[in-house]
C-alpha atoms as a PDB file:
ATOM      1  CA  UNK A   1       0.000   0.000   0.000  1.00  0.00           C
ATOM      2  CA  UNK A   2       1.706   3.417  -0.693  1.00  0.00           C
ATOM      3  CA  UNK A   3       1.625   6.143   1.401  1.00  0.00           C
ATOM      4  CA  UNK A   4      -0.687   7.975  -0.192  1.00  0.00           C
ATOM      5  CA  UNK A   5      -3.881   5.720  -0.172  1.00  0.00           C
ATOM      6  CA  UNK A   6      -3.365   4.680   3.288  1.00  0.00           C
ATOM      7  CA  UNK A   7      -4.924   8.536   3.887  1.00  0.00           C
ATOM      8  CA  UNK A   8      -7.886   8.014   1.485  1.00  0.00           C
ATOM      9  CA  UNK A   9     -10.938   5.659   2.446  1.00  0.00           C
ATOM     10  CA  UNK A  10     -12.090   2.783   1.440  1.00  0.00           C
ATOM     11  CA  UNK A  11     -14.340   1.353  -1.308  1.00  0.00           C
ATOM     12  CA  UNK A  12     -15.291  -2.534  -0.779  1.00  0.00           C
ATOM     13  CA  UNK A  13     -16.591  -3.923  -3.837  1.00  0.00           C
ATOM     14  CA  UNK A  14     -18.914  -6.816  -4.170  1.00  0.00           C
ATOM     15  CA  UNK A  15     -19.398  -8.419  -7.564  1.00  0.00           C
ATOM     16  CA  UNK A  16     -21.964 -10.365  -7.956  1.00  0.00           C
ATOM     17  CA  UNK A  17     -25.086  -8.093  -7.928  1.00  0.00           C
ATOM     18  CA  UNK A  18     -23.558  -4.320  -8.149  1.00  0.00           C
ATOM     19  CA  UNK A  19     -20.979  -4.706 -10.976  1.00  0.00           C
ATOM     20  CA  UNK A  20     -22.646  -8.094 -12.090  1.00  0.00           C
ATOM     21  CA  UNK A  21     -26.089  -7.270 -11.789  1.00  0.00           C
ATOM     22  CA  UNK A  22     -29.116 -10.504 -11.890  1.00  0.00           C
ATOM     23  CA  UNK A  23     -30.565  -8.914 -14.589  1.00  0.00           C
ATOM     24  CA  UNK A  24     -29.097  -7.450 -17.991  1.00  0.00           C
ATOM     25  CA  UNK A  25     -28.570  -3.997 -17.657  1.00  0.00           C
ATOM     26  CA  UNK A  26     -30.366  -1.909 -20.186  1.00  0.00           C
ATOM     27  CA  UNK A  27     -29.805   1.736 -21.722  1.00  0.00           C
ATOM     28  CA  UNK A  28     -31.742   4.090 -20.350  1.00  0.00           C
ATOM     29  CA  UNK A  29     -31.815   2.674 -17.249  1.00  0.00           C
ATOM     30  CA  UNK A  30     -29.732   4.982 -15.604  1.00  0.00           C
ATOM     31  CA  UNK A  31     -26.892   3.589 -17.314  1.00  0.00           C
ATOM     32  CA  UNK A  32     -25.169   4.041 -20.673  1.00  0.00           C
ATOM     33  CA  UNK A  33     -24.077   1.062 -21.076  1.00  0.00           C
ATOM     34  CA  UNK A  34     -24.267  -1.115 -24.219  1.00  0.00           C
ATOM     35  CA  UNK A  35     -22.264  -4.246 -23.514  1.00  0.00           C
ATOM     36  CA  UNK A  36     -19.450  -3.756 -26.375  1.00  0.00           C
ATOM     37  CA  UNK A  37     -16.516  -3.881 -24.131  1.00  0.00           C
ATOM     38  CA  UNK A  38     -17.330  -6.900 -22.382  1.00  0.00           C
ATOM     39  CA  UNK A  39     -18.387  -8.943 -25.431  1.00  0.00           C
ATOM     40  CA  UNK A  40     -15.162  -8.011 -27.414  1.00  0.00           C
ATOM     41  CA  UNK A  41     -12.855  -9.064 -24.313  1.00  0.00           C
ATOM     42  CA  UNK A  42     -13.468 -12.796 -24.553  1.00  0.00           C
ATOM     43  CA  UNK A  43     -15.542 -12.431 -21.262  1.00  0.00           C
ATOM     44  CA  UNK A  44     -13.433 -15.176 -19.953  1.00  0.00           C
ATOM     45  CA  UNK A  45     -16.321 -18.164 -20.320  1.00  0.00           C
ATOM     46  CA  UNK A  46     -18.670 -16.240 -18.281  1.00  0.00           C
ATOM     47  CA  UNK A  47     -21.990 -15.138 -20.177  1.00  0.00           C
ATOM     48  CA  UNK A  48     -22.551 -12.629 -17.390  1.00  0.00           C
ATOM     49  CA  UNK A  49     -19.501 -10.755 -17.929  1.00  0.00           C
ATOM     50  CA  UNK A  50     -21.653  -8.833 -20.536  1.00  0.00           C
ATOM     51  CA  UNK A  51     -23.243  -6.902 -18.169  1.00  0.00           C
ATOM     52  CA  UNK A  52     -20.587  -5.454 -16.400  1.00  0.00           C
ATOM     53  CA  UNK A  53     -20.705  -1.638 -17.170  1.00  0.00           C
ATOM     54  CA  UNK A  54     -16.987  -0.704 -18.236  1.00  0.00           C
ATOM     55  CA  UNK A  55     -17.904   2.945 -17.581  1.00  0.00           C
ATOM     56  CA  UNK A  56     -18.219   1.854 -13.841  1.00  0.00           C
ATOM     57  CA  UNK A  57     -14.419   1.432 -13.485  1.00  0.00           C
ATOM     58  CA  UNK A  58     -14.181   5.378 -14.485  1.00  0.00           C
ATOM     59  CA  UNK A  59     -17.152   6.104 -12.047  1.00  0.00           C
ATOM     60  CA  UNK A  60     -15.167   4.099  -9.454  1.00  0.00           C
ATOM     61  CA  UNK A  61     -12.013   5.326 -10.117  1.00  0.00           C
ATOM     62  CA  UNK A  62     -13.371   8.719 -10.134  1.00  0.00           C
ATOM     63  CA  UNK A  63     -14.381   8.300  -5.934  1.00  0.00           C
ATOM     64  CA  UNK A  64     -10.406   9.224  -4.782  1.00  0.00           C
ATOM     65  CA  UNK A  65     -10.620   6.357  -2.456  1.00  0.00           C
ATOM     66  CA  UNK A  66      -8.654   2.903  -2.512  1.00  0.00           C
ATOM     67  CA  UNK A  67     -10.606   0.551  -3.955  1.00  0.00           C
ATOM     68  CA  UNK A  68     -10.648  -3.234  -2.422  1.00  0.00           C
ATOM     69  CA  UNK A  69     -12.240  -6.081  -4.200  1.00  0.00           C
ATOM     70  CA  UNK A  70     -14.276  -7.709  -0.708  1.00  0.00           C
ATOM     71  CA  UNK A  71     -15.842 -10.579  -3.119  1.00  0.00           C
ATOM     72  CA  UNK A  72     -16.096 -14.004  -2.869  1.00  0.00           C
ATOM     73  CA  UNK A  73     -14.254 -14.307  -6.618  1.00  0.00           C
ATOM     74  CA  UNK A  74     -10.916 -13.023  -4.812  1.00  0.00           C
ATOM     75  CA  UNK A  75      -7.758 -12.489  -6.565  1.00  0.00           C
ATOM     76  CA  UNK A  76     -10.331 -13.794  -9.826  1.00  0.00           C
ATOM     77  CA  UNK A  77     -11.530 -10.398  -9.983  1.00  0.00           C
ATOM     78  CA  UNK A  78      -8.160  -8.633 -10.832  1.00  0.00           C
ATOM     79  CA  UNK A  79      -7.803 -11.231 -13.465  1.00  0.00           C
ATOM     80  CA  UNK A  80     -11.227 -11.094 -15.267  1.00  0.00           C
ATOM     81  CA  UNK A  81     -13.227  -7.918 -13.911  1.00  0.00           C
ATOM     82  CA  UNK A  82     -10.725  -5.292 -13.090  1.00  0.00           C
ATOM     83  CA  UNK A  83      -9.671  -5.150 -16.756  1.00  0.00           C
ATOM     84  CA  UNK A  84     -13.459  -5.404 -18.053  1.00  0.00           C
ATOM     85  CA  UNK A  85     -13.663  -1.994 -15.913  1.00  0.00           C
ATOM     86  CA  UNK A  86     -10.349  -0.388 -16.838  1.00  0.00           C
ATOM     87  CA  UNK A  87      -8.507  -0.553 -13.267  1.00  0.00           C
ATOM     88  CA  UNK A  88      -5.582  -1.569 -12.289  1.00  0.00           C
ATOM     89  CA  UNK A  89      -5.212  -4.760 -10.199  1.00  0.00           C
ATOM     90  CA  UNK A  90      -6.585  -3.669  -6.536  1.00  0.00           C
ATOM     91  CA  UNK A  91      -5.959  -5.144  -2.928  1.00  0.00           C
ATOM     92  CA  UNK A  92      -8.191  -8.190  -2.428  1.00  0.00           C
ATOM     93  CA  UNK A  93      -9.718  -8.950   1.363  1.00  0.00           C
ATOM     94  CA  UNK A  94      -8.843 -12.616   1.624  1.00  0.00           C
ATOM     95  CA  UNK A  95     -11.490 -13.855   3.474  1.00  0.00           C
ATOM     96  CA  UNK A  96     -10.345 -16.403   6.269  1.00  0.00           C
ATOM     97  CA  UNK A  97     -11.125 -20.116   6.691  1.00  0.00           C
ATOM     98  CA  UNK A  98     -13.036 -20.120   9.383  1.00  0.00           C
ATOM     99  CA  UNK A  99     -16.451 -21.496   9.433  1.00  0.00           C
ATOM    100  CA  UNK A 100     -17.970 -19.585  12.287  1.00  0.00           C
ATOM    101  CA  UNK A 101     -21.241 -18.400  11.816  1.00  0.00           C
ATOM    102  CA  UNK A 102     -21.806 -14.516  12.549  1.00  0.00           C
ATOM    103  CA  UNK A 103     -24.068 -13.318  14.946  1.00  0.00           C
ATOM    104  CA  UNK A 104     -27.619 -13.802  13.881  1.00  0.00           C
ATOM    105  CA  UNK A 105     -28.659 -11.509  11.131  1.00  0.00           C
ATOM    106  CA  UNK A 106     -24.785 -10.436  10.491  1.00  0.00           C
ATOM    107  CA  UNK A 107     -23.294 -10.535   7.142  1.00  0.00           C
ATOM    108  CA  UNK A 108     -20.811 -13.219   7.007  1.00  0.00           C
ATOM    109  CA  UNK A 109     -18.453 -10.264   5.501  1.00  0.00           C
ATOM    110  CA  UNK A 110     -18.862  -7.502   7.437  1.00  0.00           C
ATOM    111  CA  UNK A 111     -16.719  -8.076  10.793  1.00  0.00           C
ATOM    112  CA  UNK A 112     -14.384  -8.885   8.576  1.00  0.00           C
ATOM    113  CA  UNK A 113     -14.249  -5.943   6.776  1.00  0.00           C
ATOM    114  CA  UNK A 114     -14.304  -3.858   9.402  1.00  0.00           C
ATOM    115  CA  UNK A 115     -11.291  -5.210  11.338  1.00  0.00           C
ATOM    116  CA  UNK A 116      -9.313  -4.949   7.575  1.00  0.00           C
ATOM    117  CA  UNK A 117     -10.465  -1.491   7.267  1.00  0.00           C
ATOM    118  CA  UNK A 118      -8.171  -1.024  10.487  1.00  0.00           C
ATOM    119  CA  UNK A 119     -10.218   2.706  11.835  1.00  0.00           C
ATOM    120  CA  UNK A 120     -10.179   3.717   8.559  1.00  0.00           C
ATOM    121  CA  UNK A 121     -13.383   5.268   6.625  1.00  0.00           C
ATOM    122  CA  UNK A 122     -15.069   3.118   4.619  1.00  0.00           C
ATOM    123  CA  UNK A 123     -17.562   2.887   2.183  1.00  0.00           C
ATOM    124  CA  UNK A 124     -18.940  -0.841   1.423  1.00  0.00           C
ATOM    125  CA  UNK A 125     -21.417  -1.449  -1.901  1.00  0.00           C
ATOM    126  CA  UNK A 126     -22.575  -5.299  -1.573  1.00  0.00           C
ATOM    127  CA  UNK A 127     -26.176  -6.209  -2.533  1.00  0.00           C
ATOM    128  CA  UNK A 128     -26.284  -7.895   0.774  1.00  0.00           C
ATOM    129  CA  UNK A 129     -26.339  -5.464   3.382  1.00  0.00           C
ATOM    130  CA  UNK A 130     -28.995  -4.681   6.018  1.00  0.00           C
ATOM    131  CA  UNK A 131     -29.681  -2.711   9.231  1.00  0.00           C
ATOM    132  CA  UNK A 132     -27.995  -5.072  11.338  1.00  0.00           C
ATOM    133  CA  UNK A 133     -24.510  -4.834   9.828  1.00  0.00           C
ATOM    134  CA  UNK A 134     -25.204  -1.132   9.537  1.00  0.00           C
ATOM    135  CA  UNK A 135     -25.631  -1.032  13.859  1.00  0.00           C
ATOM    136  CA  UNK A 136     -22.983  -3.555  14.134  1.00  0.00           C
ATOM    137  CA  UNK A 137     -20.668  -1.507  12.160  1.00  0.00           C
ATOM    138  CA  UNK A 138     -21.714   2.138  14.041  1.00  0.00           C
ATOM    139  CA  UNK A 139     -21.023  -0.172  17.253  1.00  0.00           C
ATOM    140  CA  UNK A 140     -17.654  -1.713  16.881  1.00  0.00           C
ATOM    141  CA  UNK A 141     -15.476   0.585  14.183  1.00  0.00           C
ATOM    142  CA  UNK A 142     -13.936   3.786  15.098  1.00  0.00           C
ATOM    143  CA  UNK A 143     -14.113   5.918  11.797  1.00  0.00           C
ATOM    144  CA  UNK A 144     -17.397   6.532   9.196  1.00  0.00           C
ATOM    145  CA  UNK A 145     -19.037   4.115   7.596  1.00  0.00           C
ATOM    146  CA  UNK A 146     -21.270   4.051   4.628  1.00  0.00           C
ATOM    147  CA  UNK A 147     -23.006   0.146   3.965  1.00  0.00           C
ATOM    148  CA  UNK A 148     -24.675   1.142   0.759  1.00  0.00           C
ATOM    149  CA  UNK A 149     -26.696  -1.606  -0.516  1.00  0.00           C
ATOM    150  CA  UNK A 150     -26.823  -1.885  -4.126  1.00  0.00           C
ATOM    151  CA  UNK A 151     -29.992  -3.186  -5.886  1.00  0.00           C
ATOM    152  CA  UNK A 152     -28.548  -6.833  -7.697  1.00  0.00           C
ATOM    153  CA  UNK A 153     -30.986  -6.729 -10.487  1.00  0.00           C
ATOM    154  CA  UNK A 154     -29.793  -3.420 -11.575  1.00  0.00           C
ATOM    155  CA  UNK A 155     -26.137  -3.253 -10.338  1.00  0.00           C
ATOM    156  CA  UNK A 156     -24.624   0.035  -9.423  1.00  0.00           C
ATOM    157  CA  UNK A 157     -26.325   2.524 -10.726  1.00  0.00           C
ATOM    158  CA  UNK A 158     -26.260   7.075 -11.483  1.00  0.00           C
ATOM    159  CA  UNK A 159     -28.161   6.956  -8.276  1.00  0.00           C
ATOM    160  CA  UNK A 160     -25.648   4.705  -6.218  1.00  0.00           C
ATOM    161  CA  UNK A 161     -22.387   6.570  -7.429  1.00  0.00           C
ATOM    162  CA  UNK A 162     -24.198   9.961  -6.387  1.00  0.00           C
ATOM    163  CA  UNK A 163     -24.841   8.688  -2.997  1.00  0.00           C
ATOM    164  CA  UNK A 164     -21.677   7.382  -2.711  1.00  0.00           C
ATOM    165  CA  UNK A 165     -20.006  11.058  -3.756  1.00  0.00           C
ATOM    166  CA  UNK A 166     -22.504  12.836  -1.251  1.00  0.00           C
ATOM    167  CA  UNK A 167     -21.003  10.846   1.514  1.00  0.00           C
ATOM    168  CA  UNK A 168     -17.483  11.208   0.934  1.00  0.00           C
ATOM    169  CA  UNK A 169     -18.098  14.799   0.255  1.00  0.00           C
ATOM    170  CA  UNK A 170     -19.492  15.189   3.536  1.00  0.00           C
ATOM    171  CA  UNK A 171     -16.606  12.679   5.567  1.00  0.00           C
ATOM    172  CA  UNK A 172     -14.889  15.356   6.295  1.00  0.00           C
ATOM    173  CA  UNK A 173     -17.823  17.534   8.020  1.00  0.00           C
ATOM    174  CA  UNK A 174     -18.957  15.790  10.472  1.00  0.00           C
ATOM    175  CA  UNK A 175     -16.116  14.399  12.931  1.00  0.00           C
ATOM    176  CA  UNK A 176     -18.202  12.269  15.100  1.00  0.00           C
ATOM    177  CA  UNK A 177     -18.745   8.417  14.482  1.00  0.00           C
ATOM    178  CA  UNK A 178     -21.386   7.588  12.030  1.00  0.00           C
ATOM    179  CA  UNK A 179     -22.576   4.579  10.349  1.00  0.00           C
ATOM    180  CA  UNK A 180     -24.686   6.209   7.643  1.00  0.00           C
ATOM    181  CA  UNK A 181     -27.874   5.000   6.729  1.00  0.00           C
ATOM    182  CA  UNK A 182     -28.597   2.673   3.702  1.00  0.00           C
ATOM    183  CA  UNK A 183     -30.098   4.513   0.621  1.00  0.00           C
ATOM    184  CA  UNK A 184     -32.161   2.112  -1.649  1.00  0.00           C
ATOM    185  CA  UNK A 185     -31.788   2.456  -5.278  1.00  0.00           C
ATOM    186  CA  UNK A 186     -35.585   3.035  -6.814  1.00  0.00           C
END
């Protein structure tokens, strides 16, 4: 990690569902997306690769944060997505071994998550998240948090990106501890 993005906070991106959404993406839909890039790469033997949105790696790279692939397809997703998007290869939250089961209602993902975001910020699109990771979150880590849950039939979305930008612009404003509240894509 270089010295500069240890300052900047972090992104944890889910695939399946925000930048692979259930559903084909369509234009118009808040997207401008027409599938080109993914179809001409080879998509790797996965028909879904189509709908990843290449203009989402811009949009992401776009949030001055340090992006962290926090997705059960690992160190897969610098090899097949991260170039469907444009980035660079990005850290990858290895999850561990264990097979302890959270605390009822806890996302298997997100105590993990917060102990690798080590105090820092952190913003966390998954299509999975719900209130209680949002309290557990606001309860046990030190810095801001923003659990923004991404709807999976649409994948990230205008909507999601400006939410995301709101709450980074406003990190900075408010120095006490807060676990932000979810917005729901319509």
């Amino acid at each position: 990690m270089t010295h500069g993005l240890a300052n900047l906070p972090l992104v944890f991106l889910d695939v399946d569902g925000p930048l692979i959404p259930f559903r084909a993406r369509s234009v118009g839909g808040g997207h401008s997306f027409t599938g080109a890039v993914a179809r001409s790469s080879g998509g790797a033997g996965n028909p879904l690769l189509d709908r990843i949105d290449p203009a989402d790696g811009q949009r992401l790279s776009a949030l001055n944060c340090q992006l962290v692939w926090a997705t059960t397809w690992m160190a897969d997703a610098n090899e097949v997505i991260s170039p469907l998007l444009g980035l660079p290869a990005l850290p990858v939250v290895e999850w561990p071994d264990d097979d302890e089961d959270p605390a009822h209602g806890l996302h298997w993902k997100t105590a993990y998550l917060t102990q690798w975001a080590a105090g820092r910020p952190f913003v966390w699109l998954d299509d999975e998240t719900t209130d209680v990771d949002r309290r557990w979150v606001a309860a046990h880590h030190p810095a801001r948090a923003l659990l923004h849950r991404v709807d999976p039939y649409k994948g990230l979305t205008d909507a999601d990106f400006a939410a995301v930008r709101r709450w980074l612009a406003h990190l900075d404003d408010s120095p006490e501890r807060l676990c932000a509240p979810a917005v729901q894509s319509v």
